[in-house]
N, C-alpha and C. Protein backbone atom coordinates (compact mmCIF):
# COMPACT_ATOMS: atom_id res chain seq x y z
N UNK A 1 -95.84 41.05 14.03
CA UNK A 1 -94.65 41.87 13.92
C UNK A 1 -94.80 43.05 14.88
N UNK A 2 -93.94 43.61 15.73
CA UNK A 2 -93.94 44.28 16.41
C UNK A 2 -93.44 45.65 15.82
N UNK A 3 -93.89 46.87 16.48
CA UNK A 3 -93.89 48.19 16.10
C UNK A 3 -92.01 48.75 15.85
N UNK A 4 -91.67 48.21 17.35
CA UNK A 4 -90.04 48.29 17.52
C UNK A 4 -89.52 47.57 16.14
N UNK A 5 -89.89 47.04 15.10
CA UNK A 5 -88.69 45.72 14.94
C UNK A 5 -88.77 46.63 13.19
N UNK A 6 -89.74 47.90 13.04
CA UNK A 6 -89.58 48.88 11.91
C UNK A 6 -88.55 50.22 12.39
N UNK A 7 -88.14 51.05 11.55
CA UNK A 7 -87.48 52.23 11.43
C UNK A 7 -87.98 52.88 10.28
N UNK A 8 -87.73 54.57 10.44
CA UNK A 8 -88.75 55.58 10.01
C UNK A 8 -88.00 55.26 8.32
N UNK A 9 -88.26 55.34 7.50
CA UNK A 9 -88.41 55.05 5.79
C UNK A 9 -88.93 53.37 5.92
N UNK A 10 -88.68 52.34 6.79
CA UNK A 10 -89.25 51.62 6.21
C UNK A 10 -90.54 51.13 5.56
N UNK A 11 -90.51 50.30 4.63
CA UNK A 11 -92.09 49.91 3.58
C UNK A 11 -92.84 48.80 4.56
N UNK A 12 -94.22 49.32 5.15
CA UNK A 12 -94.75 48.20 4.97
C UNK A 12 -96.25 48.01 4.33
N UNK A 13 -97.24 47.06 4.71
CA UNK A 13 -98.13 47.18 3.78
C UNK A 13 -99.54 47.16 4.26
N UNK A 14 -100.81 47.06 3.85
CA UNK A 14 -102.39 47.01 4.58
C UNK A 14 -102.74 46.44 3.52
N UNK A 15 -103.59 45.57 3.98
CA UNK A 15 -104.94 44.39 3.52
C UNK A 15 -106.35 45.19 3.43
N UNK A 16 -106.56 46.04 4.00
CA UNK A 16 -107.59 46.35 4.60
C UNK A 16 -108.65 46.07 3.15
N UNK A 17 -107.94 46.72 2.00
CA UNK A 17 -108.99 46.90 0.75
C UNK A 17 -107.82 46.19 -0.47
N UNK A 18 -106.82 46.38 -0.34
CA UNK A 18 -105.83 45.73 -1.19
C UNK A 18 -104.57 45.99 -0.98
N UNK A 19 -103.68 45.32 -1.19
CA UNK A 19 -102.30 45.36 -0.46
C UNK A 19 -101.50 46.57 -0.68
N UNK A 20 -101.55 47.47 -0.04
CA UNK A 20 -101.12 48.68 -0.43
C UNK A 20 -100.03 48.79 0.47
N UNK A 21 -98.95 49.61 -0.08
CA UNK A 21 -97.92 49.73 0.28
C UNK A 21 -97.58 51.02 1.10
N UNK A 22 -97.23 51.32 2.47
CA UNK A 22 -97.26 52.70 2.78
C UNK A 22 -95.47 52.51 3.36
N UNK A 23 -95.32 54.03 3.52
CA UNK A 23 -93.65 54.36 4.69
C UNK A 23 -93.75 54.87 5.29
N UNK A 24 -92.89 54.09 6.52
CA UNK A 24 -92.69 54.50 8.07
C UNK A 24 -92.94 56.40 8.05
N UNK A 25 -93.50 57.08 8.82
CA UNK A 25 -93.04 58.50 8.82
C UNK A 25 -92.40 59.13 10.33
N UNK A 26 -92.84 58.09 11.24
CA UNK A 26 -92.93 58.03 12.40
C UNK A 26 -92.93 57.10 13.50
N UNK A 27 -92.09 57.31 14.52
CA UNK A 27 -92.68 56.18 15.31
C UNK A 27 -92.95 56.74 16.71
N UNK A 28 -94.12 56.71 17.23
CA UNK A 28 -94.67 57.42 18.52
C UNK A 28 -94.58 56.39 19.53
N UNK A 29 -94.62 56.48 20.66
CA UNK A 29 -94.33 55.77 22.08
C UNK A 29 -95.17 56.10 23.22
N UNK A 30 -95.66 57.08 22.58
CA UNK A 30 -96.75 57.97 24.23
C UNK A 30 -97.76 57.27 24.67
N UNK A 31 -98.74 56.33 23.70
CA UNK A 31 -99.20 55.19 24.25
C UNK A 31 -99.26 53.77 23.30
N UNK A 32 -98.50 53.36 24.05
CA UNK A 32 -97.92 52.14 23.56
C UNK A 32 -96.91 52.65 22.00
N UNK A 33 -96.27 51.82 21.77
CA UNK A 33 -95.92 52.08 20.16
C UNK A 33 -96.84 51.94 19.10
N UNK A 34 -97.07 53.20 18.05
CA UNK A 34 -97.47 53.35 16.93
C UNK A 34 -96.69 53.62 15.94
N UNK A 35 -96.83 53.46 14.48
CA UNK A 35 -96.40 53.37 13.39
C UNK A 35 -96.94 54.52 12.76
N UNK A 36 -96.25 55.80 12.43
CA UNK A 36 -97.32 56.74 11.73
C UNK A 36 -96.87 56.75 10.41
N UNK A 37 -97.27 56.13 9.58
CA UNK A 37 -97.29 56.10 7.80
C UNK A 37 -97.80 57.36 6.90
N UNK A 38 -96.89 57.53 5.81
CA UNK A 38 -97.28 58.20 4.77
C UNK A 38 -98.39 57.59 3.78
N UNK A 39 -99.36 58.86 3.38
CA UNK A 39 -100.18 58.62 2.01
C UNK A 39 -100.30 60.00 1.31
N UNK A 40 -100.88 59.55 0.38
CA UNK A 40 -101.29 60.72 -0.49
C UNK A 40 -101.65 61.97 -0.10
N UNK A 41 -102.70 61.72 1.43
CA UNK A 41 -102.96 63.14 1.59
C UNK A 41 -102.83 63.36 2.93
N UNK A 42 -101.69 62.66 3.48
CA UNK A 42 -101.25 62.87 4.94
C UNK A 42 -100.81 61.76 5.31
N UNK A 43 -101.24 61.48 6.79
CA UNK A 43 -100.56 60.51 7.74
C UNK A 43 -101.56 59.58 7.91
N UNK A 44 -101.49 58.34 9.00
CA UNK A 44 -102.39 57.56 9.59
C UNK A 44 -101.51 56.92 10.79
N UNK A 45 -102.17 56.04 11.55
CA UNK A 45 -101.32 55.34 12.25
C UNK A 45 -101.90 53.74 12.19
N UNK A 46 -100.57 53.29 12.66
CA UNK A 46 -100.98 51.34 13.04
C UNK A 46 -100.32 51.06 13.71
N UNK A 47 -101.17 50.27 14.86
CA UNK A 47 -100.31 49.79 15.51
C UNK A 47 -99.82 48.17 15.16
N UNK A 48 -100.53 47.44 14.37
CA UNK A 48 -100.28 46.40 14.21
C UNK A 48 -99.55 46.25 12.08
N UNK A 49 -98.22 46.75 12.06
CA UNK A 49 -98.32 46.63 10.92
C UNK A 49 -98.24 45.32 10.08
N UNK A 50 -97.81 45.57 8.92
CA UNK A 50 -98.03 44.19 8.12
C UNK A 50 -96.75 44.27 7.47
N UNK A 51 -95.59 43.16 8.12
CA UNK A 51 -94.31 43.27 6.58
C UNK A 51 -94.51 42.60 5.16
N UNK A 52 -93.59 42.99 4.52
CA UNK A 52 -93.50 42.91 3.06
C UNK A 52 -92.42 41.75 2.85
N UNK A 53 -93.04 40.12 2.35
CA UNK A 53 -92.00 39.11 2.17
C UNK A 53 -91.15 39.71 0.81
N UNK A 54 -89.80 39.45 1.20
CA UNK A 54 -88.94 39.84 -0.14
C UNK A 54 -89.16 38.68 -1.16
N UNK A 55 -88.88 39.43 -2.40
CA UNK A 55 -89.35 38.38 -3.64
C UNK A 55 -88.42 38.87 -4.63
N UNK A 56 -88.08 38.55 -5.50
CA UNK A 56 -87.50 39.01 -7.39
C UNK A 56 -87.59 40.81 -7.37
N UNK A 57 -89.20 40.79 -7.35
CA UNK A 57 -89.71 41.92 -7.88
C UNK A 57 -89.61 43.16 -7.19
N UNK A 58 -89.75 43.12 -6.06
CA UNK A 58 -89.21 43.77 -4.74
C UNK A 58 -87.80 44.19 -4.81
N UNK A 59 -87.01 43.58 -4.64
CA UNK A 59 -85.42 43.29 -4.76
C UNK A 59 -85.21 44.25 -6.24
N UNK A 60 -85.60 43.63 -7.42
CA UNK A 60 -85.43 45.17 -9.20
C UNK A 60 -85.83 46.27 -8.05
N UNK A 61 -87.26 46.45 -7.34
CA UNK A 61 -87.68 47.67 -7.35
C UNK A 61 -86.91 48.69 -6.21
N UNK A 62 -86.23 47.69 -5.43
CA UNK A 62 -85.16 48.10 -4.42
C UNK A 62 -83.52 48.51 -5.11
N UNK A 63 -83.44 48.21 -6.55
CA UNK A 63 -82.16 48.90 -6.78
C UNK A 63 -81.08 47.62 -7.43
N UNK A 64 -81.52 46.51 -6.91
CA UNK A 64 -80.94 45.42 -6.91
C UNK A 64 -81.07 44.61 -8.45
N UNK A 65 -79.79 43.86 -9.17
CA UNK A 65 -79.98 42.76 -10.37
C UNK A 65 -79.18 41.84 -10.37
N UNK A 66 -79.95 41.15 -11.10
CA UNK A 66 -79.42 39.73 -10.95
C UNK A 66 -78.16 39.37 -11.80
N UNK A 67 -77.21 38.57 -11.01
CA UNK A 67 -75.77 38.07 -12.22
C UNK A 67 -76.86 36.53 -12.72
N UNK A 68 -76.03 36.94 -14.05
CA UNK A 68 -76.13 35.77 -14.74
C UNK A 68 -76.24 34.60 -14.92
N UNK A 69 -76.04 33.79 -13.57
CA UNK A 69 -75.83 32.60 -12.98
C UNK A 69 -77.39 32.24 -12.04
N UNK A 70 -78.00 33.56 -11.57
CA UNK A 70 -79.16 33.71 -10.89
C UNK A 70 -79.30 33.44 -9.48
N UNK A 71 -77.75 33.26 -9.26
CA UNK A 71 -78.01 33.03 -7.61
C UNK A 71 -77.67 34.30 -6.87
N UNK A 72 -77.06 35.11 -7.43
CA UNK A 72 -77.02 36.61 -6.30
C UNK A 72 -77.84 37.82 -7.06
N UNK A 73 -77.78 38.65 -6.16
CA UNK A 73 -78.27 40.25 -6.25
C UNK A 73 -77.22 40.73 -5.92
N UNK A 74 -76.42 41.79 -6.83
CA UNK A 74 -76.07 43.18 -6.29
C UNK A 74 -77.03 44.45 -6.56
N UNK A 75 -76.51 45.18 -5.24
CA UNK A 75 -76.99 46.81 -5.38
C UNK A 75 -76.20 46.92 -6.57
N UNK A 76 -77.12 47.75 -7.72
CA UNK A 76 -76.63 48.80 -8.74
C UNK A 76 -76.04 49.77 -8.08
N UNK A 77 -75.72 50.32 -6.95
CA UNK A 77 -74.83 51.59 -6.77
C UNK A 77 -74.26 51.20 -5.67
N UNK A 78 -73.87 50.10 -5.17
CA UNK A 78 -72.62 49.96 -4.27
C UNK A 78 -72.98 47.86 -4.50
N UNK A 79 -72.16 47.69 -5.45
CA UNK A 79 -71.67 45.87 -5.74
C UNK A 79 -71.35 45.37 -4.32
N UNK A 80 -70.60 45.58 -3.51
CA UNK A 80 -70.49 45.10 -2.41
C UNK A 80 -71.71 44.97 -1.42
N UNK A 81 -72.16 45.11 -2.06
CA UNK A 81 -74.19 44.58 -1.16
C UNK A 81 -74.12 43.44 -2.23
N UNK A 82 -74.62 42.10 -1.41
CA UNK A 82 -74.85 41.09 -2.51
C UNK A 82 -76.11 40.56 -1.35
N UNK A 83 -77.27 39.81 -2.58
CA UNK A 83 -78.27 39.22 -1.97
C UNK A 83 -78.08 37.90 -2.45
N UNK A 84 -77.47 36.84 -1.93
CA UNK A 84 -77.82 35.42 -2.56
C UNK A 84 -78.93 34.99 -2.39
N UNK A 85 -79.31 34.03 -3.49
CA UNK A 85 -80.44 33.36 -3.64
C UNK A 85 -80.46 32.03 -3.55
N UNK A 86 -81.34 31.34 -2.92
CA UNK A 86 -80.99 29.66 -2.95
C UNK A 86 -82.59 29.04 -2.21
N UNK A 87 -82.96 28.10 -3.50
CA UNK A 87 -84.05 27.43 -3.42
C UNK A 87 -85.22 28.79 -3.03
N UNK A 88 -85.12 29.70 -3.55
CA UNK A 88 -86.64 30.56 -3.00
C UNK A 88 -86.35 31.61 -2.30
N UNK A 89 -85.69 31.45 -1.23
CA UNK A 89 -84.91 32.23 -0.27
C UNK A 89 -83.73 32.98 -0.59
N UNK A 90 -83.60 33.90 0.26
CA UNK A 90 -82.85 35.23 0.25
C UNK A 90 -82.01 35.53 1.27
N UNK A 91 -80.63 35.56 1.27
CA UNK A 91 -79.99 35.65 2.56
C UNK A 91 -78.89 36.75 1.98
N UNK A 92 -78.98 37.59 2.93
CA UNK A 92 -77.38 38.72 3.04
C UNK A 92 -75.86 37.35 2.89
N UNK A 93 -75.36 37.93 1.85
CA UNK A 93 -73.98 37.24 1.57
C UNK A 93 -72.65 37.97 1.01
N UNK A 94 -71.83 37.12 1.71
CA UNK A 94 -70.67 37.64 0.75
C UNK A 94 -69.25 36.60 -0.28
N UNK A 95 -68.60 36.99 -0.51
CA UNK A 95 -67.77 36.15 -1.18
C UNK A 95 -66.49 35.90 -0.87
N UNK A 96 -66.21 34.79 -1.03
CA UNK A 96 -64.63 34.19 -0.15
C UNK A 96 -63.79 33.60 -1.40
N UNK A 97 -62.77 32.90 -0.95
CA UNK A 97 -62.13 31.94 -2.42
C UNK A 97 -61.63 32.79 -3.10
N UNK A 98 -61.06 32.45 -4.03
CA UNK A 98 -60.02 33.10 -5.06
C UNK A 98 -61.62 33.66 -6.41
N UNK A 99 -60.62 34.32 -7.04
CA UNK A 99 -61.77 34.54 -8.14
C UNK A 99 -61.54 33.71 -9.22
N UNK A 100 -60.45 32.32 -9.15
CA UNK A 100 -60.72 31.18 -9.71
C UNK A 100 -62.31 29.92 -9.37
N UNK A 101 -62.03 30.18 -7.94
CA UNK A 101 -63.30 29.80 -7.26
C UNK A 101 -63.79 30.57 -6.29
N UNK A 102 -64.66 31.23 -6.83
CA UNK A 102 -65.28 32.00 -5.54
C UNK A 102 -66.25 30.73 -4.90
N UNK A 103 -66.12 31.43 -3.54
CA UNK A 103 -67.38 30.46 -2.60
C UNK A 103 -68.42 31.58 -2.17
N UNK A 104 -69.57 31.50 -1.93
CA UNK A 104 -70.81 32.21 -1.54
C UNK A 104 -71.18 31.58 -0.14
N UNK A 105 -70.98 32.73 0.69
CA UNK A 105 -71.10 32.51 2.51
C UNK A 105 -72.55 33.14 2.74
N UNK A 106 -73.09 32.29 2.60
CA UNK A 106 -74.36 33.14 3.55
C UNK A 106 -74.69 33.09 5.47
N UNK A 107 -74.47 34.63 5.53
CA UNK A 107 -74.81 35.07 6.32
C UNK A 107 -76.11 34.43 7.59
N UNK A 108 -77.27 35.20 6.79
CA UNK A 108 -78.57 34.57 7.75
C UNK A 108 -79.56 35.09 6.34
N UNK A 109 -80.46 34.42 6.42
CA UNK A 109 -81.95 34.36 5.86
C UNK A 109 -82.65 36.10 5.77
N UNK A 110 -82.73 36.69 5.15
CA UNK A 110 -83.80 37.91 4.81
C UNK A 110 -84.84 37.66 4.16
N UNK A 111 -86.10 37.56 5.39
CA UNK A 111 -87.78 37.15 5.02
C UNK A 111 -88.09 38.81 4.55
N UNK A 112 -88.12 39.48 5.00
CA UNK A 112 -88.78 41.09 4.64
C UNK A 112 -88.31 42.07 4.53
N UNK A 113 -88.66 42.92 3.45
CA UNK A 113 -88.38 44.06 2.83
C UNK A 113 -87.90 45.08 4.08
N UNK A 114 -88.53 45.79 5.05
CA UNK A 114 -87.74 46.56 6.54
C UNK A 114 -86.59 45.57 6.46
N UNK A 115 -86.39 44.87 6.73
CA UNK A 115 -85.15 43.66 7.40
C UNK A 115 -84.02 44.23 6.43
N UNK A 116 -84.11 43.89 5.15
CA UNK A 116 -83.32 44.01 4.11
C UNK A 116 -83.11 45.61 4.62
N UNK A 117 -83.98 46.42 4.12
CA UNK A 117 -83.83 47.83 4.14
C UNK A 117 -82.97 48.31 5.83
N UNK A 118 -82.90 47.69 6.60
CA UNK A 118 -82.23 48.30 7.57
C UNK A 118 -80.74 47.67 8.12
N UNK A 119 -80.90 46.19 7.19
CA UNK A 119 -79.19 45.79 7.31
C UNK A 119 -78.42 46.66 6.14
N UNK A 120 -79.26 47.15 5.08
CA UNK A 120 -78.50 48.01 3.81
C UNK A 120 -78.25 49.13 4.41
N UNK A 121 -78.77 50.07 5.76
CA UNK A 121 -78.54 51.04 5.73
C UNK A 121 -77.49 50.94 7.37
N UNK A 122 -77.58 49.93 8.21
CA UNK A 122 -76.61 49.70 8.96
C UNK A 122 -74.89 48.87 8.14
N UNK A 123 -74.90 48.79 6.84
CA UNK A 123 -74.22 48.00 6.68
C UNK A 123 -73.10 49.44 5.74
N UNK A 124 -74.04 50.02 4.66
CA UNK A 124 -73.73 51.67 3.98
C UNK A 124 -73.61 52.51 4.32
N UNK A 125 -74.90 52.81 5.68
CA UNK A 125 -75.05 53.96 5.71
C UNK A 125 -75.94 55.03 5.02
N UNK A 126 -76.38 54.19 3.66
CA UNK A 126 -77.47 54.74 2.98
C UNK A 126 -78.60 54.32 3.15
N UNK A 127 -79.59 54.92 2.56
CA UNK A 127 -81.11 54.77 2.52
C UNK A 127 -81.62 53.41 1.18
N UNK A 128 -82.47 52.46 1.60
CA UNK A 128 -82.71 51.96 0.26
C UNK A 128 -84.08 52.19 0.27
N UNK A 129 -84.21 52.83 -0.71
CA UNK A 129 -85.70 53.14 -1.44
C UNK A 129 -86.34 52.60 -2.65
N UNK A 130 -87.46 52.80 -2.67
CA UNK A 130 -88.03 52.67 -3.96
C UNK A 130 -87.97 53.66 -4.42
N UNK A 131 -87.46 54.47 -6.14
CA UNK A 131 -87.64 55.56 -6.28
C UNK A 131 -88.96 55.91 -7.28
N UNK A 132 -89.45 54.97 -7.81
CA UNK A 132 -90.73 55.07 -8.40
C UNK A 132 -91.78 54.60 -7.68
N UNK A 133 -92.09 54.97 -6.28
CA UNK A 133 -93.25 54.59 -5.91
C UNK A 133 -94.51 55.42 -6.27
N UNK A 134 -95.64 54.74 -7.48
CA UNK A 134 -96.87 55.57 -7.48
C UNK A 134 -97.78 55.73 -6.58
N UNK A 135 -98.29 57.23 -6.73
CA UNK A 135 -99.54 57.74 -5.77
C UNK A 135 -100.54 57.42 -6.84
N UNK A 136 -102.02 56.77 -5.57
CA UNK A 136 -103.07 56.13 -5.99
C UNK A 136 -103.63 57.32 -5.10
N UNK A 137 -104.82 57.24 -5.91
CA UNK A 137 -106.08 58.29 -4.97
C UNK A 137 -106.28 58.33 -3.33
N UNK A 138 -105.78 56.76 -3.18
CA UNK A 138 -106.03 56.47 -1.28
C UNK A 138 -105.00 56.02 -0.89
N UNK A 139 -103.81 55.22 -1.37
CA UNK A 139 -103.14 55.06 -0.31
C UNK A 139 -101.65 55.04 -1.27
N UNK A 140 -100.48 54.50 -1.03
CA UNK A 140 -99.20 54.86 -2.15
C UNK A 140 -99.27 53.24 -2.14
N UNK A 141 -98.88 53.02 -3.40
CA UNK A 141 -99.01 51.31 -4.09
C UNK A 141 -98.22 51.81 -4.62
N UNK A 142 -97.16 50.49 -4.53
CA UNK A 142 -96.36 49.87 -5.28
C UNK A 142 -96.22 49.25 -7.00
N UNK A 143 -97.10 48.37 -6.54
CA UNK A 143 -97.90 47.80 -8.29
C UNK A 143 -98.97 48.23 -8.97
């Protein structure tokens, strides 16, 4: 994954000791592109980051719930964000047809959490966050 293909709030994550979750704080260019991330007790940089595959759990912790039927996501604070679901996968969608029959158009495929997070905020205008992300002694985790 390349440095360009994040923007500053996005989540991504490090292996190094356990999958920890950090956010964009920065993005530097002076040599080569770097990623400068938030933690607990400052900054760091990477140049090689790591994205976050979207899943269920990701998606609750992004704001998002499921209708009843289990094939879409709406945003809890703007319904007109819908995430369909189909076989595993996750694609930006919207809805056509009468509301006798609605039809579900999907768009294109959303593999990762940045991806999602920057068509929600080119699409709103808002920010999508996690708002309960816990601080760990070394780095900010998610779970």
């Amino acid at each position: 994954m390349k440095v360009t293909d994040f923007r500053i709030g996005n989540y991504i994550q490090d292996f190094e000791c356990q999958p920890y979750i950090f956010q964009v704080e920065e993005i530097s260019k002076y040599v080569g592109y770097e990623l400068w991330v938030k933690y607990r007790k400052g900054s760091a940089k990477t140049k090689d980051p790591d994205p976050i595959a979207i899943n269920k759990l990701w998606l609750e912790k992004l704001g998002f719930g499921q209708n009843l039927t289990g094939n879409a996501w709406w945003h809890k604070e703007n319904d007109m964000f819908i995430i369909g679901e189909e076989d595993g996968k996750f694609y930006y969608s919207y809805f056509g047809g009468t509301s006798d029959e609605p039809i579900v158009e999907h768009t294109f495929q959303l593999d990762y959490v940045h991806r999602l997070q920057n068509l929600y905020h080119s699409v709103t205008g808002n920010e999508l966050v996690v708002s309960n992300l816990h601080k760990t002694p070394c780095w900010w985790q998610l779970f």
